[in-house]
C-alpha atoms as a PDB file:
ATOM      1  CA  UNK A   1       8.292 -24.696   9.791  1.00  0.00           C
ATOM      2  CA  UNK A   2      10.010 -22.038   8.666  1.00  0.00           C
ATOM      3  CA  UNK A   3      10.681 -19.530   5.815  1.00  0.00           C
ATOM      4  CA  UNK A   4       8.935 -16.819   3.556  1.00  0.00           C
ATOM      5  CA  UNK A   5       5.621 -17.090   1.602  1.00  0.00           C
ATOM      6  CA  UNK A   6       4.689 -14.638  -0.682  1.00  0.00           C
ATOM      7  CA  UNK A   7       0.842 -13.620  -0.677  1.00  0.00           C
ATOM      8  CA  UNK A   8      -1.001 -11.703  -3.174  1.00  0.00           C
ATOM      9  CA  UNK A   9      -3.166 -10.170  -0.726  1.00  0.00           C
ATOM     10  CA  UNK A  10      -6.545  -9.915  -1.963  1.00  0.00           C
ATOM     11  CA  UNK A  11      -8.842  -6.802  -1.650  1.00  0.00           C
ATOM     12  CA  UNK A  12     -11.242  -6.528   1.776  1.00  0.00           C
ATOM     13  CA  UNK A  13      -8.246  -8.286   3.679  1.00  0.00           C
ATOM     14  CA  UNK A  14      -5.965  -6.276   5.852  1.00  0.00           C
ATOM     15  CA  UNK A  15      -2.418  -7.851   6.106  1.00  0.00           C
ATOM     16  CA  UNK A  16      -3.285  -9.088   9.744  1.00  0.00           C
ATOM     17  CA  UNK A  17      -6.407 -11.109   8.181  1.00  0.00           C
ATOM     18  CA  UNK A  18      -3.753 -13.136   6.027  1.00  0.00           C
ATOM     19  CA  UNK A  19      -1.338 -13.655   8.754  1.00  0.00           C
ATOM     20  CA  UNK A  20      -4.220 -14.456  11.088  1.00  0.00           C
ATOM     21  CA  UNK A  21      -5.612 -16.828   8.716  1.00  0.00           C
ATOM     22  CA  UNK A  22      -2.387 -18.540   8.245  1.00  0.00           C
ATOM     23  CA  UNK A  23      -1.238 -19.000  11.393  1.00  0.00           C
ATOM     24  CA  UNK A  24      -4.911 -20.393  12.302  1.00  0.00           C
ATOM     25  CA  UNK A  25      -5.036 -22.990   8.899  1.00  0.00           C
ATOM     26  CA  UNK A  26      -1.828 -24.264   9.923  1.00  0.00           C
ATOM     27  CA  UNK A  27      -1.481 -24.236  13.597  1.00  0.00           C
ATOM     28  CA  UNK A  28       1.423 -22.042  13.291  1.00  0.00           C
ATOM     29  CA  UNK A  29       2.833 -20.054  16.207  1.00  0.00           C
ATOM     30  CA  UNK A  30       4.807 -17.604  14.978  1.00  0.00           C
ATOM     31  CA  UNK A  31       3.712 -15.044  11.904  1.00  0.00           C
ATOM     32  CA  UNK A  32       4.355 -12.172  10.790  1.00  0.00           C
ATOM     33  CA  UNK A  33       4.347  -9.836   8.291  1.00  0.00           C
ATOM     34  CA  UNK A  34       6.841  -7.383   6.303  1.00  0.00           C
ATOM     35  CA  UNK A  35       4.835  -3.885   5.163  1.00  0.00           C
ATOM     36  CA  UNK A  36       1.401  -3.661   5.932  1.00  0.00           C
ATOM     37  CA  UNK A  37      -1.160  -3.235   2.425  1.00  0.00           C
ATOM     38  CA  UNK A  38      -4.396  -1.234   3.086  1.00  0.00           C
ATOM     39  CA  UNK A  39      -7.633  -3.321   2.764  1.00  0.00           C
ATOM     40  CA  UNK A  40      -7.980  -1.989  -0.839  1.00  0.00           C
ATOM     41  CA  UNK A  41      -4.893  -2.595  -1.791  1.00  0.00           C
ATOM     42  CA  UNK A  42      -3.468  -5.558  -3.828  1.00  0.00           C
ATOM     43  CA  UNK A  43      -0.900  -7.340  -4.445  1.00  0.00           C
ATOM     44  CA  UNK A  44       2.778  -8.845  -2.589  1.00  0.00           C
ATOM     45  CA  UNK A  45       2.394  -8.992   0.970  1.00  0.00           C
ATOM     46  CA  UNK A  46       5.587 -10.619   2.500  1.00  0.00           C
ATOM     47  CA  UNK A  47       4.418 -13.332   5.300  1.00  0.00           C
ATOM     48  CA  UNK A  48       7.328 -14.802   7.458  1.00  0.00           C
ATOM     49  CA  UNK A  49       6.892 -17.501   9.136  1.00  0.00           C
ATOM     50  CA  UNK A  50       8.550 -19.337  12.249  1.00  0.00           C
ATOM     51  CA  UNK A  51      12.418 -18.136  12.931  1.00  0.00           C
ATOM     52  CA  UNK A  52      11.934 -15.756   9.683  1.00  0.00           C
ATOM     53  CA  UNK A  53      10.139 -13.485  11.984  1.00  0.00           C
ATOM     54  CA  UNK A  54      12.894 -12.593  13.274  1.00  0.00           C
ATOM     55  CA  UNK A  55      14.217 -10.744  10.103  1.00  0.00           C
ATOM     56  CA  UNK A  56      10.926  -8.774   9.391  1.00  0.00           C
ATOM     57  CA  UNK A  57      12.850  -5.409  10.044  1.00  0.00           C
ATOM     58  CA  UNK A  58      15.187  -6.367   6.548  1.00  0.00           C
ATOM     59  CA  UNK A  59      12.143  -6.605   4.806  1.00  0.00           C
ATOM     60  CA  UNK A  60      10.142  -3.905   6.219  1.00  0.00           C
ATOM     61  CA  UNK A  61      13.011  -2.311   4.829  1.00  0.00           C
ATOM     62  CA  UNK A  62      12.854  -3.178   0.983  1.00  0.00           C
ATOM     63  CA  UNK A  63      12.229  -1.073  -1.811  1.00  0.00           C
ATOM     64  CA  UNK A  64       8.533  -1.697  -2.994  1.00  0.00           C
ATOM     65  CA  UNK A  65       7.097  -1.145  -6.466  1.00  0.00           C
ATOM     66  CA  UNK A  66       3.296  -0.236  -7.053  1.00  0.00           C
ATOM     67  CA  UNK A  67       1.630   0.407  -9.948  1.00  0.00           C
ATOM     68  CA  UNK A  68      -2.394   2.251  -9.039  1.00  0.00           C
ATOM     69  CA  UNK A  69      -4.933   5.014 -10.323  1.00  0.00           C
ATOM     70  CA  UNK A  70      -5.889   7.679  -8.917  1.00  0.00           C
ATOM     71  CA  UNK A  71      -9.049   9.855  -9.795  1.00  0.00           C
ATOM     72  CA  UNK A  72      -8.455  13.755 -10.093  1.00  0.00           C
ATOM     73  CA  UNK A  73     -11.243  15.879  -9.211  1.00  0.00           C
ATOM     74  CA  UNK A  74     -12.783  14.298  -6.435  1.00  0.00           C
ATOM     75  CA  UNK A  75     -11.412  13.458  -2.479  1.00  0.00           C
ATOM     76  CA  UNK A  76     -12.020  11.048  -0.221  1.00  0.00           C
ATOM     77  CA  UNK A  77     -11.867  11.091   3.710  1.00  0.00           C
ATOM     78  CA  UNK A  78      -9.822   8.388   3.433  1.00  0.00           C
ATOM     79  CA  UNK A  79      -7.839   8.601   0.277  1.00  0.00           C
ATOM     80  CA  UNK A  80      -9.246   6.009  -2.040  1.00  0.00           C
ATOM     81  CA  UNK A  81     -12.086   4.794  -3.128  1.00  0.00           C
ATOM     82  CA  UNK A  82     -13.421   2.959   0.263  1.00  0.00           C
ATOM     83  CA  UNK A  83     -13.724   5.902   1.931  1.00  0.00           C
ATOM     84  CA  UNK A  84     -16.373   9.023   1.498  1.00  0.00           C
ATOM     85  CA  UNK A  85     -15.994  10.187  -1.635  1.00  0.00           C
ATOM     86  CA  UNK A  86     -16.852  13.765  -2.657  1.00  0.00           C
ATOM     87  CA  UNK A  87     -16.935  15.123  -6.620  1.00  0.00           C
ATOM     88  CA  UNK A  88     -17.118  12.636  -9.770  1.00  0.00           C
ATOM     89  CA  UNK A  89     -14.211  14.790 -10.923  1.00  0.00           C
ATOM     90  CA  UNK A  90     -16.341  15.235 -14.586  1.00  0.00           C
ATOM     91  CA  UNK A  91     -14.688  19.173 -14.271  1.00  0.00           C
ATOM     92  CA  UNK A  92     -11.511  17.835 -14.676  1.00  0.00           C
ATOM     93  CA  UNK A  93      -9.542  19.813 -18.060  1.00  0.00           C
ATOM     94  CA  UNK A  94      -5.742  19.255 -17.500  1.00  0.00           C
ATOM     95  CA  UNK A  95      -3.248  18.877 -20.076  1.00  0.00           C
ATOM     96  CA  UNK A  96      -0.915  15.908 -20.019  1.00  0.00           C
ATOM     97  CA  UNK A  97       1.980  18.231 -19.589  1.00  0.00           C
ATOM     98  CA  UNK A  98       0.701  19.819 -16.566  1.00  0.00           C
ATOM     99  CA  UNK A  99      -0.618  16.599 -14.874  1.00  0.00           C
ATOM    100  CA  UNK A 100       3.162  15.110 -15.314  1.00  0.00           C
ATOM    101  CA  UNK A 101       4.755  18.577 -13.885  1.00  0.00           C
ATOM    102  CA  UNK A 102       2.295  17.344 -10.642  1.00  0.00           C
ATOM    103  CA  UNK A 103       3.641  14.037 -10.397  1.00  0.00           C
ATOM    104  CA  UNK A 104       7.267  15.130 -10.678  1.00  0.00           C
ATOM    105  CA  UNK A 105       7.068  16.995  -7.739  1.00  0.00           C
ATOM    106  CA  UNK A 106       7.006  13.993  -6.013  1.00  0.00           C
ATOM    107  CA  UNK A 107       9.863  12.318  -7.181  1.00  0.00           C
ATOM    108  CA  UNK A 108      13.298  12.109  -4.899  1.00  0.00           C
ATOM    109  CA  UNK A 109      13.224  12.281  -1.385  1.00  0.00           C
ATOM    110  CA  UNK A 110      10.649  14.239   0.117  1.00  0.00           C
ATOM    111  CA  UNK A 111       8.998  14.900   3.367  1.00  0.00           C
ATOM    112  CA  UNK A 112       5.526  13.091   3.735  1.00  0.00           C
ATOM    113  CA  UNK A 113       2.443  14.096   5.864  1.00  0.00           C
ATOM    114  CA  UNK A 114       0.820  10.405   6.936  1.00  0.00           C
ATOM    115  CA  UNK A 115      -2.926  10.322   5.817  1.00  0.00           C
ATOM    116  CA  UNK A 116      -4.670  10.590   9.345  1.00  0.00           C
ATOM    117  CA  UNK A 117      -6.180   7.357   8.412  1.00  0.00           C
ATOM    118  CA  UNK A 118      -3.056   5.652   9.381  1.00  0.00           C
ATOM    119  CA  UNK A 119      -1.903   3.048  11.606  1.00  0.00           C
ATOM    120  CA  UNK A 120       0.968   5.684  13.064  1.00  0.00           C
ATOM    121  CA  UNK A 121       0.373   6.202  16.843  1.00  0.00           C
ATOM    122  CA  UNK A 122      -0.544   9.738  18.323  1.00  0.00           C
ATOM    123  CA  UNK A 123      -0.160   9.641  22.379  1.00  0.00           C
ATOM    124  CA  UNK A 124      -0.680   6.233  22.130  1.00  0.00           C
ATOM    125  CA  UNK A 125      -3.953   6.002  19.722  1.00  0.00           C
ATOM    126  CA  UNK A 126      -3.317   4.948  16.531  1.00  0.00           C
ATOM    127  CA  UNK A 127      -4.499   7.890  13.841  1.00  0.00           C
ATOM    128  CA  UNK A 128      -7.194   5.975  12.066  1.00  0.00           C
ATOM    129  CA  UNK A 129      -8.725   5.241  15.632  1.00  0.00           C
ATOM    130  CA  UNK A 130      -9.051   9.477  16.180  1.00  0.00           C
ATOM    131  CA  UNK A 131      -9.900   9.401  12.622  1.00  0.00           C
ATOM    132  CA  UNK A 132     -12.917   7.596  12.759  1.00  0.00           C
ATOM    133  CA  UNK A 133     -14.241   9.927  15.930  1.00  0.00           C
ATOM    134  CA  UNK A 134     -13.634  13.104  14.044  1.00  0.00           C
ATOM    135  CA  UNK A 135     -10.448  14.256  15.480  1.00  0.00           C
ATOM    136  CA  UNK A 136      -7.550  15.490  13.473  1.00  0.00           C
ATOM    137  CA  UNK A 137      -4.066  15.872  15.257  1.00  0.00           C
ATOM    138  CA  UNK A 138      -0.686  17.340  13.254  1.00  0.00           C
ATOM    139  CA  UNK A 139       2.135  14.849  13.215  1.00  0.00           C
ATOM    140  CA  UNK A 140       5.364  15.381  12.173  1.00  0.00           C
ATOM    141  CA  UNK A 141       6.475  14.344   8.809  1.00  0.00           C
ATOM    142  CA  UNK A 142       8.554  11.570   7.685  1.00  0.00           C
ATOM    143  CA  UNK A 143      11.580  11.743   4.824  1.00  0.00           C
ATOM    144  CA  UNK A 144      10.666   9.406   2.054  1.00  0.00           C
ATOM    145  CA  UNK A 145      12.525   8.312  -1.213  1.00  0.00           C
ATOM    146  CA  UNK A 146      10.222   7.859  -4.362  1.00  0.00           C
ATOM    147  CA  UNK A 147      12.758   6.390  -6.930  1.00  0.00           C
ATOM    148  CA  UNK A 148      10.659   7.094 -10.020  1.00  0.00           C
ATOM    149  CA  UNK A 149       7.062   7.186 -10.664  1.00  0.00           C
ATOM    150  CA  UNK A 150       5.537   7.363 -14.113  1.00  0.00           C
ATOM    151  CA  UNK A 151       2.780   7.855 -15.900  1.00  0.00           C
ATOM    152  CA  UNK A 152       1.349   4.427 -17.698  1.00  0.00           C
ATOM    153  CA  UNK A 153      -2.499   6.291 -18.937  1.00  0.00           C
ATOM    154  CA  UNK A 154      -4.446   9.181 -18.696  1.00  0.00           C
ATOM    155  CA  UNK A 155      -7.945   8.927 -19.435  1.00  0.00           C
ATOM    156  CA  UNK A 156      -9.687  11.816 -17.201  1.00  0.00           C
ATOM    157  CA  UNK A 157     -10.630  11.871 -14.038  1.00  0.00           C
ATOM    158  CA  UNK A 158      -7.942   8.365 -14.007  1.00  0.00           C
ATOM    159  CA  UNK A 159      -4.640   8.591 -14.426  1.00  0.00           C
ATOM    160  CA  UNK A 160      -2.800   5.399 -14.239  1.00  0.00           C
ATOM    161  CA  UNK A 161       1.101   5.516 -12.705  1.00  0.00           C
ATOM    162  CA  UNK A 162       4.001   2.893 -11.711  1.00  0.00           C
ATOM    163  CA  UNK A 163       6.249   4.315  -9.072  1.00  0.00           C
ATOM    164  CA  UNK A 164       8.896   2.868  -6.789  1.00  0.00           C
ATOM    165  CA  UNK A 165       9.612   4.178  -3.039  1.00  0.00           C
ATOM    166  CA  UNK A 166      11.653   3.473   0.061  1.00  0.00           C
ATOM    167  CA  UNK A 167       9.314   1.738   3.343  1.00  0.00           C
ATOM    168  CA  UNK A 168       7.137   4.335   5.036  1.00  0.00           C
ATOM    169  CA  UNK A 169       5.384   6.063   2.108  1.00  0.00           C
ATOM    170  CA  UNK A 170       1.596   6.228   1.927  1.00  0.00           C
ATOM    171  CA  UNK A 171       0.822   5.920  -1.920  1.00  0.00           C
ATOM    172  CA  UNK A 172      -2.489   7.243  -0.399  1.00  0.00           C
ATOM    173  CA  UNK A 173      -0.904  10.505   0.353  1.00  0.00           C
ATOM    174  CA  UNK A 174       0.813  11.036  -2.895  1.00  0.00           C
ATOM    175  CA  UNK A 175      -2.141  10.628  -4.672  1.00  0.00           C
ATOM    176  CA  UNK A 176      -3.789  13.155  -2.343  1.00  0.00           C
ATOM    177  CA  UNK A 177      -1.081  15.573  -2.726  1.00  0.00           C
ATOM    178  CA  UNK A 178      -1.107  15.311  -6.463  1.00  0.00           C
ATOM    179  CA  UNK A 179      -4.269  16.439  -6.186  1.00  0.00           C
ATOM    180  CA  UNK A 180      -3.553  19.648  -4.499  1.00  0.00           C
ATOM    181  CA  UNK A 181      -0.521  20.376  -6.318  1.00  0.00           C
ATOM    182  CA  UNK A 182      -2.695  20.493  -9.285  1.00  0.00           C
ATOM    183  CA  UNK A 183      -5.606  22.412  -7.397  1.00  0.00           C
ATOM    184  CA  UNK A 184      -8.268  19.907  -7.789  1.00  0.00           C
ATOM    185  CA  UNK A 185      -8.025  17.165  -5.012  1.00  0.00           C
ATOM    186  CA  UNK A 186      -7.486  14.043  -5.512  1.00  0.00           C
ATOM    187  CA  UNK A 187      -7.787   9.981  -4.754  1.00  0.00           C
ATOM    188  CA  UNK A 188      -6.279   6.688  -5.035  1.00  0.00           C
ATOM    189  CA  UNK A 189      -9.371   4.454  -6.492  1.00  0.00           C
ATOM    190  CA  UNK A 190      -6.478   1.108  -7.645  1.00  0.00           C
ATOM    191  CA  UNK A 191      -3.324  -0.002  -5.972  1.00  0.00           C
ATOM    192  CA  UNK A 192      -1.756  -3.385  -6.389  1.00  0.00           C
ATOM    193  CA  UNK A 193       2.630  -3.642  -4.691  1.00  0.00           C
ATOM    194  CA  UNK A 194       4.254  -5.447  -7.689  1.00  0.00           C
ATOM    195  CA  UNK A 195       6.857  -5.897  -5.913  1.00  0.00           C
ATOM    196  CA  UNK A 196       8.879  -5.683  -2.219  1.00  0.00           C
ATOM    197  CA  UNK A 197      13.030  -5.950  -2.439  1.00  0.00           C
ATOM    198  CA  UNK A 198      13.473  -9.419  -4.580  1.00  0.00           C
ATOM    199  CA  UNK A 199      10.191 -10.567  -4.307  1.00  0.00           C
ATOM    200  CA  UNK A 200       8.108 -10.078  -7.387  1.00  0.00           C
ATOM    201  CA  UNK A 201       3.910 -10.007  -7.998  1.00  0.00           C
ATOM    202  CA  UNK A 202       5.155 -13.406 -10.294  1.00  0.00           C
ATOM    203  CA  UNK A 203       6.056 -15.053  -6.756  1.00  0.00           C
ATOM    204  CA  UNK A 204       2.725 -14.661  -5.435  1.00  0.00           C
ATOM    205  CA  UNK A 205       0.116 -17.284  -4.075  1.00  0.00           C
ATOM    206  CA  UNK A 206      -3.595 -16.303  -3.436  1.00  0.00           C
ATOM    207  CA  UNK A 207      -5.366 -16.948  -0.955  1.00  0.00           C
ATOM    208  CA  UNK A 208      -7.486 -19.194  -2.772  1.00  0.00           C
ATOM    209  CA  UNK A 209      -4.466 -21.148  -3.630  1.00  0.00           C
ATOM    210  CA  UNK A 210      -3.717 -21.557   0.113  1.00  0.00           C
ATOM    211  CA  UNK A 211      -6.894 -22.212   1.171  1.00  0.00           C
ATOM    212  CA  UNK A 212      -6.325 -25.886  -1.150  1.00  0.00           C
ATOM    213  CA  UNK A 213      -2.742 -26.462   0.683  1.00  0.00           C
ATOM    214  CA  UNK A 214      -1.691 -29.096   3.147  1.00  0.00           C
ATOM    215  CA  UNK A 215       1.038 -27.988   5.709  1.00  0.00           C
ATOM    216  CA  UNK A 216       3.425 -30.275   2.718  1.00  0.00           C
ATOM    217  CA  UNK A 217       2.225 -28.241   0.289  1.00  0.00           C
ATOM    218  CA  UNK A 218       2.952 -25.012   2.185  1.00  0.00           C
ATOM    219  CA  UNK A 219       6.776 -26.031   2.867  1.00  0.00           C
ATOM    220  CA  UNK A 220       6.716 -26.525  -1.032  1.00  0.00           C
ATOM    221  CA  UNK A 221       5.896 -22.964  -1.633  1.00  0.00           C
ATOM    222  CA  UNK A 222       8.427 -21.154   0.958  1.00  0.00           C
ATOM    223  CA  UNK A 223      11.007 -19.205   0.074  1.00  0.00           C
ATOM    224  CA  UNK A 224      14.647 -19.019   2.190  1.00  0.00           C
ATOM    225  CA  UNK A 225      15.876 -16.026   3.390  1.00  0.00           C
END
C-alpha cells in the first residue's frame, strides 16, 4: 500500500503517536511523516505511507499555514499553554496599533532562535531532553521565511493570528518573541496547521475516523503524490 493520508492530528498526540498507530492498525511497514506538530498542536499532519516515504524531504519542504492564539502577559517554560505558565497577563494595556507593529516585525525572512524545548539535537541530545533537566545551551539560529501573518482578533491577554511560513519555524517562538518585542512576554495557548503545500485542513481524516477503517477503506482515502 502506498500513498499519502492526510491526518488532522488531534491534541495529546505527538506526530510519532499517529504514525505509530497507523503503522500498528494496519500492519504497515513503512511510515512516515512530513513536519512534526507539537502535542498541543492541531491540525494537517502529512502521513506517507509505503514507497511515499521516500519523498518526505518534498514535503518537509512545503509552505505551511497556521492559524493560533497566543496570550500576552504571561510565559511559559515551554511556550504554550502545556507547559509552566507564569502571569494571567490581566496587566496587559496595549493598543491595537502597537500590538500589530509587534507582529510585523516578524514578517519576511528572519533569523529564528529554536525554543529549547525542541526536538533539534545539541552534541547529540535532543534540546527538549536538556530541557527537561534544567540545562540551557545557545544554538545557532536558523533563517526562516514568514510569508504573512495577520491579525484575525484581539480580545486581551488573546490575540488571535493566521500566518504562513517556510519548514523550520517554531510558531512557539514567534509567539514568544512577540512577547518580548512588546515587553511583556508572551505564549502560544491555540495552534491548529491549516494547511502544508497543497494539502488543505478540508483534506483531513481524524483519528476517530481511522480508527472505523478497514485497510479498503484506507486505500480509499490516499492521496497520490
Amino acid at each position: 500500500m502506498d500513498g499519502i493520508l492526510i491526518v488532522d492530528k488531534p491534541q495529546g498526540m505527538t506526530s510519532h503517536d499517529v504514525v505509530d498507530f497507523i503503522r500498528k492498525k494496519f500492519a504497515l511497514k513503512k511510515v512516515g511523516h512530513a513536519g512534526t506538530l507539537d502535542p498541543m498542536a492541531t491540525g494537517v499532519l502529512v502521513v506517507l505511507i509505503g514507497k511515499s516515504t521516500k519523498s518526505s524531504q518534498h514535503f518537509i519542504s512545503d509552505d505551511k499555514d497556521y492559524e493560533g492564539e497566543l496570550i500576552l502577559g504571561s510565559t511559559s517554560d515551554t511556550g504554550d499553554a502545556w507547559g509552566k505558565v507564569e502571569g494571567t497577563g490581566t496587566e496587559v494595556a496595549y493598543t491595537a496599533e502597537e500590538i500589530k507593529a509587534a507582529f510585523d516585525k516578524f514578517e519576511g525572512e528572519t533569523q529564528q532562535f529554536p525554543p529549547m524545548y525542541s526536538a533539534i539535537k545539541h552534541k547529540g541530545k535532543k534540546l527538549y531532553e536538556l530541557a527537561r533537566k534544567g540545562i540551557t545551551v545557545e544554538v545557532e539560529p536558523r533563517k526562516i521565511s514568514v510569508k504573512n501573518i495577520r491579525i484575525l482578533k484581539i480580545g486581551l491577554p488573546a490575540v488571535s493570528f493566521r500566518l504562513t511560513c517556510s519548514k523550520g519555524t517554531y510558531v512557539r517562538q514567534i509567539a514568544i518573541d512577540i512577547g518580548k518585542a512588546l515587553g511583556c512576554g508572551a505564549h502560544l495557548s491555540r495552534l491548529i496547521r491549516t494547511r502544508s503545500g497543497k494539502f488543505n485542513i478540508s483534506d483531513a481524516v481524524t483519528i476517530d475516523r481511522i480508527k472505523e477503517f478497514s485497510p479498503a477503506d484506507l486505500e480509499k482515502a490516499l492521496c497520490s503524490i
